[in-house]
N, C-alpha and C. Protein backbone atom coordinates (compact mmCIF):
# COMPACT_ATOMS: atom_id res chain seq x y z
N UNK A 1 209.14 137.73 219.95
CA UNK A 1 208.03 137.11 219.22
C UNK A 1 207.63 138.01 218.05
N UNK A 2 207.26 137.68 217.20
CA UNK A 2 206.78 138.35 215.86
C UNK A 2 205.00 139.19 215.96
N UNK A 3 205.29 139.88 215.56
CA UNK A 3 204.16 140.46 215.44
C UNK A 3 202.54 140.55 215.08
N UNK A 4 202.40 139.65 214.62
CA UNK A 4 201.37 139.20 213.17
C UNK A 4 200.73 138.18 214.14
N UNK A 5 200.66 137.70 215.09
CA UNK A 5 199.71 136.70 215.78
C UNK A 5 200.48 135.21 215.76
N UNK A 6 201.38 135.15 214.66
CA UNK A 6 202.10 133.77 214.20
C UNK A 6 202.96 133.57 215.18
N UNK A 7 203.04 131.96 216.23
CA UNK A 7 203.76 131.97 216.76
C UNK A 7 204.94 130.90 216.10
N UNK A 8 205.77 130.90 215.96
CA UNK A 8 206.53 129.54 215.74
C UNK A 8 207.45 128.81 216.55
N UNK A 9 207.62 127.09 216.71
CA UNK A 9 208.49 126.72 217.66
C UNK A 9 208.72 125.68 216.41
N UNK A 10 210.46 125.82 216.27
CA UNK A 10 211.32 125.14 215.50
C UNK A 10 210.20 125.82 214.14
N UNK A 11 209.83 124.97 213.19
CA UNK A 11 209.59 124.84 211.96
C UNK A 11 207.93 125.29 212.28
N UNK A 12 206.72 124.74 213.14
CA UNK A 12 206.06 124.48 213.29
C UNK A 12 205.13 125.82 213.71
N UNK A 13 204.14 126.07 213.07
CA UNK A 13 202.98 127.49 213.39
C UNK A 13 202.61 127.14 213.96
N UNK A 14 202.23 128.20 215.08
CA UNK A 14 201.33 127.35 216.42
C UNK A 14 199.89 127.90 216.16
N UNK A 15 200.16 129.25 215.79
CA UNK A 15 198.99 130.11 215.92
C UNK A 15 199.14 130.40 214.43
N UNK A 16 197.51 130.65 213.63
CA UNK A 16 197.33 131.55 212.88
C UNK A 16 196.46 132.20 212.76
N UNK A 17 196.93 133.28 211.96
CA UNK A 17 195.76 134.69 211.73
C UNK A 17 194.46 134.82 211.06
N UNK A 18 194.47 133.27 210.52
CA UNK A 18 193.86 132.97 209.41
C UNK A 18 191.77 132.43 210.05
N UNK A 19 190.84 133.50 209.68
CA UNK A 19 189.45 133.57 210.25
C UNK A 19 188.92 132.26 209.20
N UNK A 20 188.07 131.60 210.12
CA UNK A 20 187.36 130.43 209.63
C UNK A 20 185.91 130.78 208.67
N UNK A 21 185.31 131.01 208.11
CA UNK A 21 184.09 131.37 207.38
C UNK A 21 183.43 129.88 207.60
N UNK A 22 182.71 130.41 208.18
CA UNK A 22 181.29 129.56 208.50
C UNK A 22 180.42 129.03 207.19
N UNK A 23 179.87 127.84 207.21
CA UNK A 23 179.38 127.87 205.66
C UNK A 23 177.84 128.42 205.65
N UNK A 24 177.91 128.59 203.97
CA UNK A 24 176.39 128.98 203.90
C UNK A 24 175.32 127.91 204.06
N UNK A 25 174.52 128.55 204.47
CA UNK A 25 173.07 127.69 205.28
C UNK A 25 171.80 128.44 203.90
N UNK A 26 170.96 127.28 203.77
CA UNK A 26 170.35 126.74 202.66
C UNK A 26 169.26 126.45 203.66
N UNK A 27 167.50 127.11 203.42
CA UNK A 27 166.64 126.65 203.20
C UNK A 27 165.83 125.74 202.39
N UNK A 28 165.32 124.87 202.89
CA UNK A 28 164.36 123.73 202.54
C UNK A 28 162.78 123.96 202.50
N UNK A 29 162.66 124.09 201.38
CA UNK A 29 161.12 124.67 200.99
C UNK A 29 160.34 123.40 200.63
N UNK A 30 159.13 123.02 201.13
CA UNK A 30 158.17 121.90 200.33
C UNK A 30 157.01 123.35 200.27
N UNK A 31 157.11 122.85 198.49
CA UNK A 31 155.53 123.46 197.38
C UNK A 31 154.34 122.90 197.47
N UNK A 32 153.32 123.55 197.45
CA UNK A 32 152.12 123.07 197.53
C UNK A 32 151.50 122.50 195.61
N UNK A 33 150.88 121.26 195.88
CA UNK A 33 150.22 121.19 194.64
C UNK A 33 148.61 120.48 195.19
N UNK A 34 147.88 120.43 194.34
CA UNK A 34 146.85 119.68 194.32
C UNK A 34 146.86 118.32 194.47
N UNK A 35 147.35 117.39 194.29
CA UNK A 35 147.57 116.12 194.41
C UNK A 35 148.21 115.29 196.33
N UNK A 36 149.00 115.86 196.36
CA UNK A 36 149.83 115.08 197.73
C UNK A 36 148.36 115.36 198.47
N UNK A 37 148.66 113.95 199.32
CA UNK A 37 147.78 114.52 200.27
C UNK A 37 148.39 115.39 201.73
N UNK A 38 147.26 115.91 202.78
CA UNK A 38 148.04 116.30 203.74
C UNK A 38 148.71 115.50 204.56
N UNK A 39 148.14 114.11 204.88
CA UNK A 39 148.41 113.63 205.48
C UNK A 39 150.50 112.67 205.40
N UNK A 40 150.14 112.72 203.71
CA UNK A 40 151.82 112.33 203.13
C UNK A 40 152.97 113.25 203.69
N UNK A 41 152.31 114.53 203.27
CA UNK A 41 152.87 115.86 203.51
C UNK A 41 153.39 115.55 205.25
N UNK A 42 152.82 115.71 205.93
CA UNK A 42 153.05 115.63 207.33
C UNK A 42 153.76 113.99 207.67
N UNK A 43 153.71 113.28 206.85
CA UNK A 43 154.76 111.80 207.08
C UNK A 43 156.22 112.58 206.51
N UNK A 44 156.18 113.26 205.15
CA UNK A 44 157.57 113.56 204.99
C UNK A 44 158.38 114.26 206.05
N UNK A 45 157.42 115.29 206.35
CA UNK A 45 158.11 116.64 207.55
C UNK A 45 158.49 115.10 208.70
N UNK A 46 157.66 114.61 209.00
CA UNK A 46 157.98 113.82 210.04
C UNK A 46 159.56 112.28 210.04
N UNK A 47 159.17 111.51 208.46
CA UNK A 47 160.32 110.95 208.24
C UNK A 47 161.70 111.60 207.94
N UNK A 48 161.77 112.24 207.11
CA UNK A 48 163.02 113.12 206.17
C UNK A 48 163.59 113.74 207.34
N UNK A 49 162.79 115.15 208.05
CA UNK A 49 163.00 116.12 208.83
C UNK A 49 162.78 115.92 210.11
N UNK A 50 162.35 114.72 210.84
CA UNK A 50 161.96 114.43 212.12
C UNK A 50 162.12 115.24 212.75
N UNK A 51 160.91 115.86 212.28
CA UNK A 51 159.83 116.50 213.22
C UNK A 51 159.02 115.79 213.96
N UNK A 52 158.47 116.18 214.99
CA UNK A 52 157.30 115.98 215.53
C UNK A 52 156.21 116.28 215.32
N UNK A 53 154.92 115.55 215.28
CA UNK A 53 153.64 115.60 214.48
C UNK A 53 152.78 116.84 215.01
N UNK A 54 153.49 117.63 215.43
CA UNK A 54 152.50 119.16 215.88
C UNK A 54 153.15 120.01 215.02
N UNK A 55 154.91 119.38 214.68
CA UNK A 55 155.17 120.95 214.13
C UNK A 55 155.49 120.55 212.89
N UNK A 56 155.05 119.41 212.11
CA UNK A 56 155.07 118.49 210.61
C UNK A 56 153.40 119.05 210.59
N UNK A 57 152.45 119.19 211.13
CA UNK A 57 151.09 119.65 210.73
C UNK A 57 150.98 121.11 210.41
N UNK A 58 151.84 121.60 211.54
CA UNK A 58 151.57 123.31 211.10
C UNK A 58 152.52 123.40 209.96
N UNK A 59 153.63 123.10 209.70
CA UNK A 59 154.35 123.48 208.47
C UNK A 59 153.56 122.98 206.73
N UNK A 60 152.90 121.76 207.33
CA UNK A 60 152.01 121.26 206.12
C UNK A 60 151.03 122.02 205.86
N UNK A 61 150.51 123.07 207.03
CA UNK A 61 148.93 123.85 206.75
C UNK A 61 150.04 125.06 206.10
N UNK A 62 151.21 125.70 206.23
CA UNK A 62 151.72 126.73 205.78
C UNK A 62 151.69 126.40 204.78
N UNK A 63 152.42 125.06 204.07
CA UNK A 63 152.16 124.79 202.65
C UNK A 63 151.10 124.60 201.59
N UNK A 64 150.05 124.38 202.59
CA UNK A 64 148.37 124.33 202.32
C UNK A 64 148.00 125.56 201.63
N UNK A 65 148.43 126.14 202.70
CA UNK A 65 147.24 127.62 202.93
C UNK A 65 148.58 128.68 202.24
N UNK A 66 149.72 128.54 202.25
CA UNK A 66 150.34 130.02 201.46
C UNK A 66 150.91 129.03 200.26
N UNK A 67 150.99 128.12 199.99
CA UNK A 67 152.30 127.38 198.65
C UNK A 67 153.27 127.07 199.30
N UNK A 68 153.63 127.58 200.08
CA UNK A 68 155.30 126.78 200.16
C UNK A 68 155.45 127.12 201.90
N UNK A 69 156.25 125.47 202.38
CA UNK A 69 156.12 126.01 203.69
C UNK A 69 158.35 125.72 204.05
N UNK A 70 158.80 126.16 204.91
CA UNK A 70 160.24 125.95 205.38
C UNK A 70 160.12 124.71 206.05
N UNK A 71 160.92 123.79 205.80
CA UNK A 71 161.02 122.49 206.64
C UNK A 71 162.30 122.99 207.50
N UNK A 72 163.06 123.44 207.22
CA UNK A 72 164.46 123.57 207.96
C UNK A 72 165.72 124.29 207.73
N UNK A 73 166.78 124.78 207.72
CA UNK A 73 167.99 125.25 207.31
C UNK A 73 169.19 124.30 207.68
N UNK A 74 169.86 123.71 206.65
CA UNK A 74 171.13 123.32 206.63
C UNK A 74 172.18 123.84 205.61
N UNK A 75 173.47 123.42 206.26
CA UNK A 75 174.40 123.45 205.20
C UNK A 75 173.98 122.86 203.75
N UNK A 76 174.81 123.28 202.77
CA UNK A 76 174.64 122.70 201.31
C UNK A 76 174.15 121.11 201.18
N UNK A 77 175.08 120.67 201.49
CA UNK A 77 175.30 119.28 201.75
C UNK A 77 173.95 118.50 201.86
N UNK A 78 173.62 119.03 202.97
CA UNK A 78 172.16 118.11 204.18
C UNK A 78 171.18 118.87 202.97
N UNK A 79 170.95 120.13 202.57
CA UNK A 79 169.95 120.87 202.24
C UNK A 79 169.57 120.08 200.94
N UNK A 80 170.50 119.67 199.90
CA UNK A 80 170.66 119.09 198.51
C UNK A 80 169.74 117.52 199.08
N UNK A 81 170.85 116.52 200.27
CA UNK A 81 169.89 115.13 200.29
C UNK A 81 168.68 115.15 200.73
N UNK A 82 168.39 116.19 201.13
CA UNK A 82 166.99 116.60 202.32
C UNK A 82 165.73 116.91 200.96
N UNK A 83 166.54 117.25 199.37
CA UNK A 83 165.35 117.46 198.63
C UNK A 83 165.34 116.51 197.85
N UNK A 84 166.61 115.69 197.82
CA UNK A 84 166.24 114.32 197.60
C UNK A 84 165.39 113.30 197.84
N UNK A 85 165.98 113.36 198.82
CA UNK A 85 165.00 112.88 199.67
C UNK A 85 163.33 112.46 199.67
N UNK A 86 162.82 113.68 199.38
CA UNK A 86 161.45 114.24 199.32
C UNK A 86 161.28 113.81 197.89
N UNK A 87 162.07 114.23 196.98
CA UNK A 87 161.51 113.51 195.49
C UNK A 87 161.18 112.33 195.24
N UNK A 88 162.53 111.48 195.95
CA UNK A 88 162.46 110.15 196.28
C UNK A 88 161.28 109.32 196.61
N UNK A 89 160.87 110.20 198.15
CA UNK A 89 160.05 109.29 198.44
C UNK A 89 158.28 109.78 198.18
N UNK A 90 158.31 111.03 197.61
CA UNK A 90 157.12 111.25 196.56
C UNK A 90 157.44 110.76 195.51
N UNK A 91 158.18 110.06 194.57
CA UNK A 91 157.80 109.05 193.57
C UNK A 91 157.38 107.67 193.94
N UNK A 92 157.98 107.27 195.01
CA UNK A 92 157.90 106.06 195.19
C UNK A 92 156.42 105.45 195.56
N UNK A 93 155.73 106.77 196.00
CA UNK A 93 154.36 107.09 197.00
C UNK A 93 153.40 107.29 195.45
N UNK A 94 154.14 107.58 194.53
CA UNK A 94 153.48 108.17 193.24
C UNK A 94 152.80 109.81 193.73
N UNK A 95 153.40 110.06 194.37
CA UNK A 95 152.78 112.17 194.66
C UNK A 95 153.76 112.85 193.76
N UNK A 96 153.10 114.49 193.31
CA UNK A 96 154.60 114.88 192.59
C UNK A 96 154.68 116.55 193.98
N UNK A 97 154.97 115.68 195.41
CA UNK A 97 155.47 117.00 195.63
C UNK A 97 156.68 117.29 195.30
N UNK A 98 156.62 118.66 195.73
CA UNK A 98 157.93 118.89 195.26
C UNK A 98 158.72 119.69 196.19
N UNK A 99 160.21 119.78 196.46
CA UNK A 99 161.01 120.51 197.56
C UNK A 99 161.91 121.05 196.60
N UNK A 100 162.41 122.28 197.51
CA UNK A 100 163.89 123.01 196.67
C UNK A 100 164.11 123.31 197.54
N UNK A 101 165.77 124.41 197.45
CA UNK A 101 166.38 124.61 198.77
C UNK A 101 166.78 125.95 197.99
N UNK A 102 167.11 127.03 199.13
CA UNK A 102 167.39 128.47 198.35
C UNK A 102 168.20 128.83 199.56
N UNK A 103 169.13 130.04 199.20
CA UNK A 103 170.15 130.68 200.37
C UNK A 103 169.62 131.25 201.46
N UNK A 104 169.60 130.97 202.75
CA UNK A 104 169.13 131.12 203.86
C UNK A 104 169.67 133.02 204.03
C-alpha cells in the first residue's frame, strides 16, 4: 500500500488526504434607531429568526439599551437572506430598522 493515506482499487481513490475547511460563520446584528418600535423589533427576532418571545425580548432590550443586539450566527448564505429579510420586512412595515452581518 502507498504511503500518503491514498488508497487505490483499480483506477478509483478510496481515501484522501485532503482536510475539509468548515465554512465561515457570520453574525447577524439588528441596530437600534428611534423609530421601530419594540414591539416590531421582537416580531422580527420572532418571524425571520424564530425565536421564542423571551429570548426575541431580551435581544430587543440589548438593542434598546446598547445599539445593536446578535440575532444569531450562520453561514454566509443564511447570514446575507436573514438581513434581507429584516430590510424587507421593515419596509414593508414602513420602519427603517436596520440589520448587517459581520465575521463571527
Amino acid at each position: 500500500m502507498p504511503s500518503n493515506d491514498n488508497y487505490f482499487e483499480g483506477d478509483i481513490k478510496l481515501k484522501s488526504d485532503k482536510k475539509i475547511k468548515e465554512p465561515d460563520m457570520y453574525r447577524v446584528l439588528l441596530h437600534n434607531d428611534h423609530y421601530s418600535t419594540m414591539d416590531f423589533v421582537v416580531e422580527v427576532l420572532m418571524t425571520i429568526f424564530h425565536m421564542p418571545a423571551a429570548e426575541a425580548t431580551r435581544i430587543m432590550l440589548d438593542v434598546h439599551k446598547k445599539g445593536i443586539g446578535t440575532c444569531g450566527v450562520y453561514i454566509y448564505d443564511v447570514a446575507v437572506t436573514k438581513v434581507e429579510q429584516v430590510h424587507h420586512m421593515a419596509k414593508e412595515r414602513k420602519f427603517p430598522l436596520r440589520s448587517s452581518y459581520e465575521k463571527a
